[in-house]
N, C-alpha and C. Protein backbone atom coordinates (compact mmCIF):
# COMPACT_ATOMS: atom_id res chain seq x y z
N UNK A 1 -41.95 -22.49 5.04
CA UNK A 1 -41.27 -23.70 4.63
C UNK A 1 -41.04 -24.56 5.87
N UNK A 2 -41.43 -25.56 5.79
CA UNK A 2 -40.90 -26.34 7.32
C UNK A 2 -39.72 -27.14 6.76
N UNK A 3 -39.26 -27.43 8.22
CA UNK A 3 -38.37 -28.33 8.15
C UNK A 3 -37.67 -29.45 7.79
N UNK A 4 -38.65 -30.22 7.17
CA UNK A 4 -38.16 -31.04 6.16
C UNK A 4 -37.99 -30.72 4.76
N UNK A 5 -38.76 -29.92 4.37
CA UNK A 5 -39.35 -29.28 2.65
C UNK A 5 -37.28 -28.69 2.44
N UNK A 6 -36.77 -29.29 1.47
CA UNK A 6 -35.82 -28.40 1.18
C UNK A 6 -35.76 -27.37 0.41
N UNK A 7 -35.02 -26.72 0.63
CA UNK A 7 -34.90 -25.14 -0.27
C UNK A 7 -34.52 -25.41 -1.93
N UNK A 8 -34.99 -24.63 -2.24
CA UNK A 8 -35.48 -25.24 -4.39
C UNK A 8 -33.93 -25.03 -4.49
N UNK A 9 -33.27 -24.26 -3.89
CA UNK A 9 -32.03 -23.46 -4.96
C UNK A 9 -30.96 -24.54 -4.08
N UNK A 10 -31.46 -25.14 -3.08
CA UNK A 10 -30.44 -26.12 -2.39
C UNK A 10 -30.49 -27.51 -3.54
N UNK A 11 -31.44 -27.91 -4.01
CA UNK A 11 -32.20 -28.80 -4.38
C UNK A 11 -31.72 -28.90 -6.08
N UNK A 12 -31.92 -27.71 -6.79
CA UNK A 12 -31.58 -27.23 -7.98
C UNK A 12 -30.08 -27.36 -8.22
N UNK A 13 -29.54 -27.17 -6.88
CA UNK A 13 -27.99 -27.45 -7.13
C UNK A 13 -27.52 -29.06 -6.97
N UNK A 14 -28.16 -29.78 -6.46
CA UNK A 14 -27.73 -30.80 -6.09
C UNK A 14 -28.52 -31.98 -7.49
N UNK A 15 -29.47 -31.68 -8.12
CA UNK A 15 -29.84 -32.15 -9.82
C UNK A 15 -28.72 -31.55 -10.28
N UNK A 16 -27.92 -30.41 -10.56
CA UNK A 16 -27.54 -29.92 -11.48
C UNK A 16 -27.99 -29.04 -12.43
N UNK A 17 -29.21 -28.63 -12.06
CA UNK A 17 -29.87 -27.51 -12.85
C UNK A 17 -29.30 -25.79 -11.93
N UNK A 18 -28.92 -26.04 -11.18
CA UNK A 18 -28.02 -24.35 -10.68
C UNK A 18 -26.99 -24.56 -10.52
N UNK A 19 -26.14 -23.50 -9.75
CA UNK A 19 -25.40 -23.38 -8.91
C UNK A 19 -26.02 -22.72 -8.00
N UNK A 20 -25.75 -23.25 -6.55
CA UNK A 20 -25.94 -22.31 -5.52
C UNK A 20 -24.96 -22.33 -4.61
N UNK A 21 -24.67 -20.89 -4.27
CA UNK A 21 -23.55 -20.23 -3.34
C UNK A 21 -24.45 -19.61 -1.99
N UNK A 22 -24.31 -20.25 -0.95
CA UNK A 22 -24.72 -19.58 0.06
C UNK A 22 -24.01 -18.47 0.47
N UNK A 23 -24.91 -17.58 1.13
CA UNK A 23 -24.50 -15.92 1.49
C UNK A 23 -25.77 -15.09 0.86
N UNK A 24 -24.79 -13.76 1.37
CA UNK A 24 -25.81 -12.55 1.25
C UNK A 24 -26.33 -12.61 -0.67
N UNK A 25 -27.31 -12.29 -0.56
CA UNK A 25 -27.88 -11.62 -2.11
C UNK A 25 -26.90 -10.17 -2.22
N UNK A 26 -27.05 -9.92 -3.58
CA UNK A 26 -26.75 -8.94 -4.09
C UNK A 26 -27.00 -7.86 -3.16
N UNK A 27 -28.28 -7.88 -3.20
CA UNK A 27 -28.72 -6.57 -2.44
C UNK A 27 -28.83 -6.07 -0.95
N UNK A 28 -28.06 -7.37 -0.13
CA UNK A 28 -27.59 -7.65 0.99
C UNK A 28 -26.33 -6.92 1.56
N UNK A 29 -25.18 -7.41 -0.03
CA UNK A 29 -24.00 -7.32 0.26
C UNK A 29 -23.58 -5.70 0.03
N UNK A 30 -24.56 -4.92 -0.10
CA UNK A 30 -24.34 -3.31 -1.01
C UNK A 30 -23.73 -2.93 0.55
N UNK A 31 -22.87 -1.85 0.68
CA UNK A 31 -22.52 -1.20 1.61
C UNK A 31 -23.28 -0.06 1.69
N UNK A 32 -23.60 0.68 2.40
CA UNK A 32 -24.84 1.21 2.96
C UNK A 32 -23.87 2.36 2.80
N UNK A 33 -24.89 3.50 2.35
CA UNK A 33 -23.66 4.99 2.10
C UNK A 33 -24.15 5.57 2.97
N UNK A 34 -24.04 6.59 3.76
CA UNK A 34 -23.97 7.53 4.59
C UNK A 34 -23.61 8.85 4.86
N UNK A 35 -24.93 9.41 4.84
CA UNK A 35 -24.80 10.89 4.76
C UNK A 35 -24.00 12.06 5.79
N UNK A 36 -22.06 12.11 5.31
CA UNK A 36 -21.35 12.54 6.55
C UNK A 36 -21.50 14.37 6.39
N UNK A 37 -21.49 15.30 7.54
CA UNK A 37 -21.21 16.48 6.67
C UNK A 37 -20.05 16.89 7.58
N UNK A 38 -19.13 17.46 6.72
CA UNK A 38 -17.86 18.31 7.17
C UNK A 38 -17.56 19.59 7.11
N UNK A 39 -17.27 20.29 8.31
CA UNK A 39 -17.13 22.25 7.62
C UNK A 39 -15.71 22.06 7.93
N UNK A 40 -15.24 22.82 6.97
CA UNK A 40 -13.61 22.99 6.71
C UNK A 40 -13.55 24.44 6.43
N UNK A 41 -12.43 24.90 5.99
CA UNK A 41 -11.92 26.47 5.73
C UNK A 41 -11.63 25.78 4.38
N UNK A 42 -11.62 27.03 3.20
CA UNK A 42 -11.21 26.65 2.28
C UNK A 42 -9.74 25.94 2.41
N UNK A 43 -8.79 26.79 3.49
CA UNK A 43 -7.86 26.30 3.01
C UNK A 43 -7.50 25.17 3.84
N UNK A 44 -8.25 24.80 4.65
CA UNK A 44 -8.04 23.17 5.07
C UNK A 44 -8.73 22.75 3.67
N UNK A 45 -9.70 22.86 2.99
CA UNK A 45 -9.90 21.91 1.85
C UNK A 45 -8.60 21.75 1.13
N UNK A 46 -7.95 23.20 0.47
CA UNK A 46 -6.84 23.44 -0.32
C UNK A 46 -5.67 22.25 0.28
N UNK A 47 -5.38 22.06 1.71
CA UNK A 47 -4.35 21.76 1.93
C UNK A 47 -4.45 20.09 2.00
N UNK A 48 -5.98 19.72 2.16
CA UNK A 48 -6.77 18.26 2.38
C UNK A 48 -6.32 17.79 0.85
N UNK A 49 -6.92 18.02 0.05
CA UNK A 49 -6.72 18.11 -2.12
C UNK A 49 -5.11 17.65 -2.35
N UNK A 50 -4.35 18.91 -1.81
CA UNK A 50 -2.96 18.79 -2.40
C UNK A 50 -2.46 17.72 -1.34
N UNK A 51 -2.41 17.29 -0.37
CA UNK A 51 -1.99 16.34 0.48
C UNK A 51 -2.28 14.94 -0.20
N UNK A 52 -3.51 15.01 -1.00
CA UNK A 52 -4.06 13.67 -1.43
C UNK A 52 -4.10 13.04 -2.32
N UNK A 53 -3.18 14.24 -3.36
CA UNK A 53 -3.17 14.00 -4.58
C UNK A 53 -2.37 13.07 -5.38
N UNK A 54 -0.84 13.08 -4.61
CA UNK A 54 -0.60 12.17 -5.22
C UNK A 54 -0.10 10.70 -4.25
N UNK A 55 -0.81 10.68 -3.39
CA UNK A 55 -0.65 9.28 -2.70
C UNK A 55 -0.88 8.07 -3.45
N UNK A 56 -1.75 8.28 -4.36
CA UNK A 56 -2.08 6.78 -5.27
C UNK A 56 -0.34 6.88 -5.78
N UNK A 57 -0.14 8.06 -6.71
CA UNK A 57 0.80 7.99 -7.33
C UNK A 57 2.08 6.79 -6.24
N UNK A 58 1.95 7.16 -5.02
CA UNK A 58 3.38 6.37 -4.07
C UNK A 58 2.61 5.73 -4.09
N UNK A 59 1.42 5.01 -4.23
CA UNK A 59 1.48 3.56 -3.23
C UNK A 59 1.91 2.66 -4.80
N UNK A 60 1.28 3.37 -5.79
CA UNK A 60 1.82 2.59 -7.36
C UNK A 60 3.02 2.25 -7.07
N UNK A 61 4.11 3.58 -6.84
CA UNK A 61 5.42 3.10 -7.26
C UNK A 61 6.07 2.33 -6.01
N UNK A 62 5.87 2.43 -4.68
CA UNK A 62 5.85 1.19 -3.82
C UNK A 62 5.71 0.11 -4.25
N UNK A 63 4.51 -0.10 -4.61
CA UNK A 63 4.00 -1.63 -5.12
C UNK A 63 4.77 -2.38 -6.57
N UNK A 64 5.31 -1.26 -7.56
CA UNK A 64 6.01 -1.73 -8.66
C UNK A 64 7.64 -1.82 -8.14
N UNK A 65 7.76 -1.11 -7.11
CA UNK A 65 9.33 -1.54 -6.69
C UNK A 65 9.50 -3.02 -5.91
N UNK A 66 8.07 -3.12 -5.21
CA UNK A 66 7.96 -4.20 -3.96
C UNK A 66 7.90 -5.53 -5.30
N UNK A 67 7.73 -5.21 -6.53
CA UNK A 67 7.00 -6.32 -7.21
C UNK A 67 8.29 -6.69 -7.83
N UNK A 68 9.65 -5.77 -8.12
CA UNK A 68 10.48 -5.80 -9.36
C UNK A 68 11.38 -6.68 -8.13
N UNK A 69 11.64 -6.21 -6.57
CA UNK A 69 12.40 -7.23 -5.72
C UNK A 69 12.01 -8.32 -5.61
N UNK A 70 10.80 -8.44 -5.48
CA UNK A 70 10.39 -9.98 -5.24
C UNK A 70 10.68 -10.60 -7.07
N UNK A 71 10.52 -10.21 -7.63
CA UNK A 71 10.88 -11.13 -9.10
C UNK A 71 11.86 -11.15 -9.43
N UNK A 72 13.36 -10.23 -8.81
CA UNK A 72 14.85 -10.29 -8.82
C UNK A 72 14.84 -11.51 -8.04
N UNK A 73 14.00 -11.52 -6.78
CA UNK A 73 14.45 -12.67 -5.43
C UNK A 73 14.44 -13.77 -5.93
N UNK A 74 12.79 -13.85 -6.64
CA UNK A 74 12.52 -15.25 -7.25
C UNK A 74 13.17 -16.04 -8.40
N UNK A 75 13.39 -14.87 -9.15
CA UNK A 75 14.15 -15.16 -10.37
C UNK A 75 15.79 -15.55 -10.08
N UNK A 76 16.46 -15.29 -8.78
CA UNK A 76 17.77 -15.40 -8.68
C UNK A 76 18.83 -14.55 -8.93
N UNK A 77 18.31 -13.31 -9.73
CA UNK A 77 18.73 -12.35 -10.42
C UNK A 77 19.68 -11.73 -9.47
N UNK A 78 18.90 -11.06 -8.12
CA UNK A 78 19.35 -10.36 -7.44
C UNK A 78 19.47 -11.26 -5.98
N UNK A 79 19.85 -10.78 -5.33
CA UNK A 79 20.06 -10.93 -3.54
C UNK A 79 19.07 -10.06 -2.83
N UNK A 80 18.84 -10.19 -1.81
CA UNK A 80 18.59 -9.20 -1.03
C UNK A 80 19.46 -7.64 -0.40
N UNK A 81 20.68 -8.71 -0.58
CA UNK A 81 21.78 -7.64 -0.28
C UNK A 81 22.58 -6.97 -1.53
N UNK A 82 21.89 -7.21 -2.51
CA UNK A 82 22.12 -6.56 -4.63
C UNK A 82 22.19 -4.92 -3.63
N UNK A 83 22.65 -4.02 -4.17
CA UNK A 83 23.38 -2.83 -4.07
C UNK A 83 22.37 -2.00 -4.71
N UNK A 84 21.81 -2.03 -5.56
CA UNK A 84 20.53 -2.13 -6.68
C UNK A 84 19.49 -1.97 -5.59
N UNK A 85 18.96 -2.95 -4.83
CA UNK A 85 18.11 -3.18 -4.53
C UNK A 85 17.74 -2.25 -2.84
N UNK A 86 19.20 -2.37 -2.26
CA UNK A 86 19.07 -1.50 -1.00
C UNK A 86 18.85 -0.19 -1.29
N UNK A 87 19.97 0.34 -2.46
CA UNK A 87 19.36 1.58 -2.79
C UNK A 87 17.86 2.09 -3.32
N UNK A 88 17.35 1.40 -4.20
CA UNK A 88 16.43 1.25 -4.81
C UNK A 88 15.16 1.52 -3.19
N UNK A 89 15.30 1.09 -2.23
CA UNK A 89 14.48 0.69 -0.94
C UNK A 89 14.95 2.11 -0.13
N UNK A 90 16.21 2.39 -0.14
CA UNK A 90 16.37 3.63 0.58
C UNK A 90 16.02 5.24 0.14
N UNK A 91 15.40 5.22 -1.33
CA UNK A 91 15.11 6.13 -2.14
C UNK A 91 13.48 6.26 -1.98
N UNK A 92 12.88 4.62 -2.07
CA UNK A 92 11.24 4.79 -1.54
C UNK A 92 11.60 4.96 -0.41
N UNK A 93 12.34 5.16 1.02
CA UNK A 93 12.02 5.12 2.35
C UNK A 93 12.26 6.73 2.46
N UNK A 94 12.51 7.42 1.64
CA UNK A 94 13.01 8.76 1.36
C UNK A 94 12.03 9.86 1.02
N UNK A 95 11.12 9.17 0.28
CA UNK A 95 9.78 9.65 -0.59
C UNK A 95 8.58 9.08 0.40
N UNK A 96 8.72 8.13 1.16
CA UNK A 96 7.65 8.24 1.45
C UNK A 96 7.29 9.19 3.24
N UNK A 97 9.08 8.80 3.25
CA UNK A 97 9.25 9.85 4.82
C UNK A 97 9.08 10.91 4.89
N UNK A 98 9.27 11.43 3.45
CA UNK A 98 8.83 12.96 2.76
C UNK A 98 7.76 13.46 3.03
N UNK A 99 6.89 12.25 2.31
CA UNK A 99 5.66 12.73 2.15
C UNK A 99 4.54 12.96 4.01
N UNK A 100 5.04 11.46 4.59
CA UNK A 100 4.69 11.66 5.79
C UNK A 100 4.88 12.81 6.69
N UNK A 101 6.37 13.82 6.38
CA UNK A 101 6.46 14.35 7.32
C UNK A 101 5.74 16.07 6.84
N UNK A 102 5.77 16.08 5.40
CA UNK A 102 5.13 17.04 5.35
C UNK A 102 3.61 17.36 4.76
N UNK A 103 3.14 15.82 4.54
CA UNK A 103 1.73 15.89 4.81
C UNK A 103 0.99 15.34 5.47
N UNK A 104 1.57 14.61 5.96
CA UNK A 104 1.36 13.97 7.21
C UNK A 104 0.04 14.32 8.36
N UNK A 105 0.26 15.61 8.92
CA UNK A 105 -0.56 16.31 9.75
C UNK A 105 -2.04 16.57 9.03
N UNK A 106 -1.44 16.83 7.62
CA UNK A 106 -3.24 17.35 7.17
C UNK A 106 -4.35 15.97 6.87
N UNK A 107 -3.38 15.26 6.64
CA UNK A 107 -4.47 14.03 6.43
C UNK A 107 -4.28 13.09 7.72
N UNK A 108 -3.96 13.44 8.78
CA UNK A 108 -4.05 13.40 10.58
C UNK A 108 -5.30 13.65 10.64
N UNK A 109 -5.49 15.28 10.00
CA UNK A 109 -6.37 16.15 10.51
C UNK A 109 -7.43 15.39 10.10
N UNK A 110 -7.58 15.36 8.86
CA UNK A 110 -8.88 15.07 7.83
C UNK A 110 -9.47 13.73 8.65
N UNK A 111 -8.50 12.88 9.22
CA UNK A 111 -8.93 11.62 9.20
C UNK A 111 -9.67 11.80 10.67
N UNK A 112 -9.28 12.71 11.49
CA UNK A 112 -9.75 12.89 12.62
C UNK A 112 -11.16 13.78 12.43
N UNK A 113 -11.53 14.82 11.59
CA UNK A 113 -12.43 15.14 11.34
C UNK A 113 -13.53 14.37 10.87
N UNK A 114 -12.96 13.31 9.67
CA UNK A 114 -14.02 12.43 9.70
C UNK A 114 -14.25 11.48 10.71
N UNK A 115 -13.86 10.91 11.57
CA UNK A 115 -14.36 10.18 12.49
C UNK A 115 -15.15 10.69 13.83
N UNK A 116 -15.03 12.42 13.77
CA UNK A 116 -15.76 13.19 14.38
C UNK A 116 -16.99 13.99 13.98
N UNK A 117 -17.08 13.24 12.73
CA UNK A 117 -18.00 14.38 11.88
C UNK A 117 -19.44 13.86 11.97
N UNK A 118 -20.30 14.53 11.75
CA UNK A 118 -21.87 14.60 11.66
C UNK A 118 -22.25 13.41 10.59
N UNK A 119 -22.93 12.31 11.26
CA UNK A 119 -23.46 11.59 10.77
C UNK A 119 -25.07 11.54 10.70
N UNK A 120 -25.73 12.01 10.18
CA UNK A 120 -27.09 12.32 10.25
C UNK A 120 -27.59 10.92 10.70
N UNK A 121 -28.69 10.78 11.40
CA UNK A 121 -29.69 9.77 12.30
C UNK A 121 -30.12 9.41 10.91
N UNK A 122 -30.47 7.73 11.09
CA UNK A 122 -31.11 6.95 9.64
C UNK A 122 -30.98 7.75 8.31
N UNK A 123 -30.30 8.26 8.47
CA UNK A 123 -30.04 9.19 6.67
C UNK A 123 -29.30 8.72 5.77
N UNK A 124 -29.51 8.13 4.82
CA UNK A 124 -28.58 7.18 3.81
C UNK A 124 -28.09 8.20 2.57
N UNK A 125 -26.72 7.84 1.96
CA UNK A 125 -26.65 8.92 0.97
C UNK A 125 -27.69 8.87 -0.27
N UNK A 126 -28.59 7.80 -0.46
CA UNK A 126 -29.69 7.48 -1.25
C UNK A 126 -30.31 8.64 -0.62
N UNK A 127 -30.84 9.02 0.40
CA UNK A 127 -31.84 10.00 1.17
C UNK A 127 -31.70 11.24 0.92
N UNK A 128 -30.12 11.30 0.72
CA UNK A 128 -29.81 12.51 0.45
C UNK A 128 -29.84 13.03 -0.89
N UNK A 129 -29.89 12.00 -1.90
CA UNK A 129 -29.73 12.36 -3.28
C UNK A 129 -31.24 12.03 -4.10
N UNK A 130 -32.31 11.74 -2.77
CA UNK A 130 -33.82 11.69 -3.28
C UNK A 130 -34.33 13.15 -2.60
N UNK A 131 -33.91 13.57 -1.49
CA UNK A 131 -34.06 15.15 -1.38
C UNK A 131 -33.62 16.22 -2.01
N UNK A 132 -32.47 15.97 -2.46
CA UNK A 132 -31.32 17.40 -3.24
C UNK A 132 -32.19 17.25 -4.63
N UNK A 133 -33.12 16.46 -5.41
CA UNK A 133 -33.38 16.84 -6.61
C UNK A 133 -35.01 17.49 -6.36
C-alpha cells in the first residue's frame, strides 16, 4: 500500500459503511499462556488449596462493606464517624489480619515459587495441550 492509497477500513469509516477502532485485532490482543511447571509436596499443595480458598470469599465481603459506606456517605445516611460504620471497618480489619497472619506465609511461598519456577523456552500452553493428546 503506499502512501497516499488510504486504508479501506479507515475509508469505510469515514462513508459510514463501518466502524473502525484502531488497535490490536482479536488475535493480537489474546494473552499468550505459558507452560509453568511447579514441584511441591503434597502438603505444600494441601496448605497452597486451603490458603486460597476462601480469599474470593474476603475480597466479596470487603467490596460489599466498602460499597454499603460509600452509599451511607453518599446518601447522608451515615457519617464517617456513624459507630456502625467504624465498627463495621474494625471487624473487616480483624478478618482480614486473620487471614494474613495465618495464611499469609503459604501464599508468600506459592507466589515466590511461581516467580521462580520453570518456564519452558518458546513453549506455549497451546504446545503443551497439542503434545499431552
Amino acid at each position: 500500500m503506499s502512501a497516499i492509497e488510504e486504508d479501506y477500513r479507515v475509508r469505510n469509516a469515514r462513508e459510514g459503511k463501518a466502524v473502525y477502532v484502531s488497535g490490536k485485532t482479536g488475535e493480537q490482543a489474546k494473552p499468550r499462556m505459558l507452560h509453568v511447571q511447579l514441584t511441591m509436596t503434597d502438603d505444600q499443595a494441601t496448605r497452597f488449596c486451603d490458603s486460597l480458598d476462601d480469599v474470593p470469599y474476603l475480597y466479596m465481603s470487603a467490596a460489599s462493606l466498602f460499597d454499603m459506606i460509600q452509599e451511607g456517605a453518599v446518601s447522608g445516611f451515615t457519617g464517617a464517624d456513624h459507630p456502625g460504620i467504624v465498627a463495621a471497618c474494625e471487624f473487616a480489619s480483624i478478618a482480614l489480619r486473620h487471614k494474613a497472619e495465618t495464611d499469609g506465609e503459604s501464599v508468600n511461598e506459592l507466589g515466590s515459587m511461581l516467580k521462580s519456577a520453570t518456564i519452558a523456552p518458546n513453549k506455549t500452553f497451546a504446545d503443551q495441550e497439542e503434545t499431552s493428546e
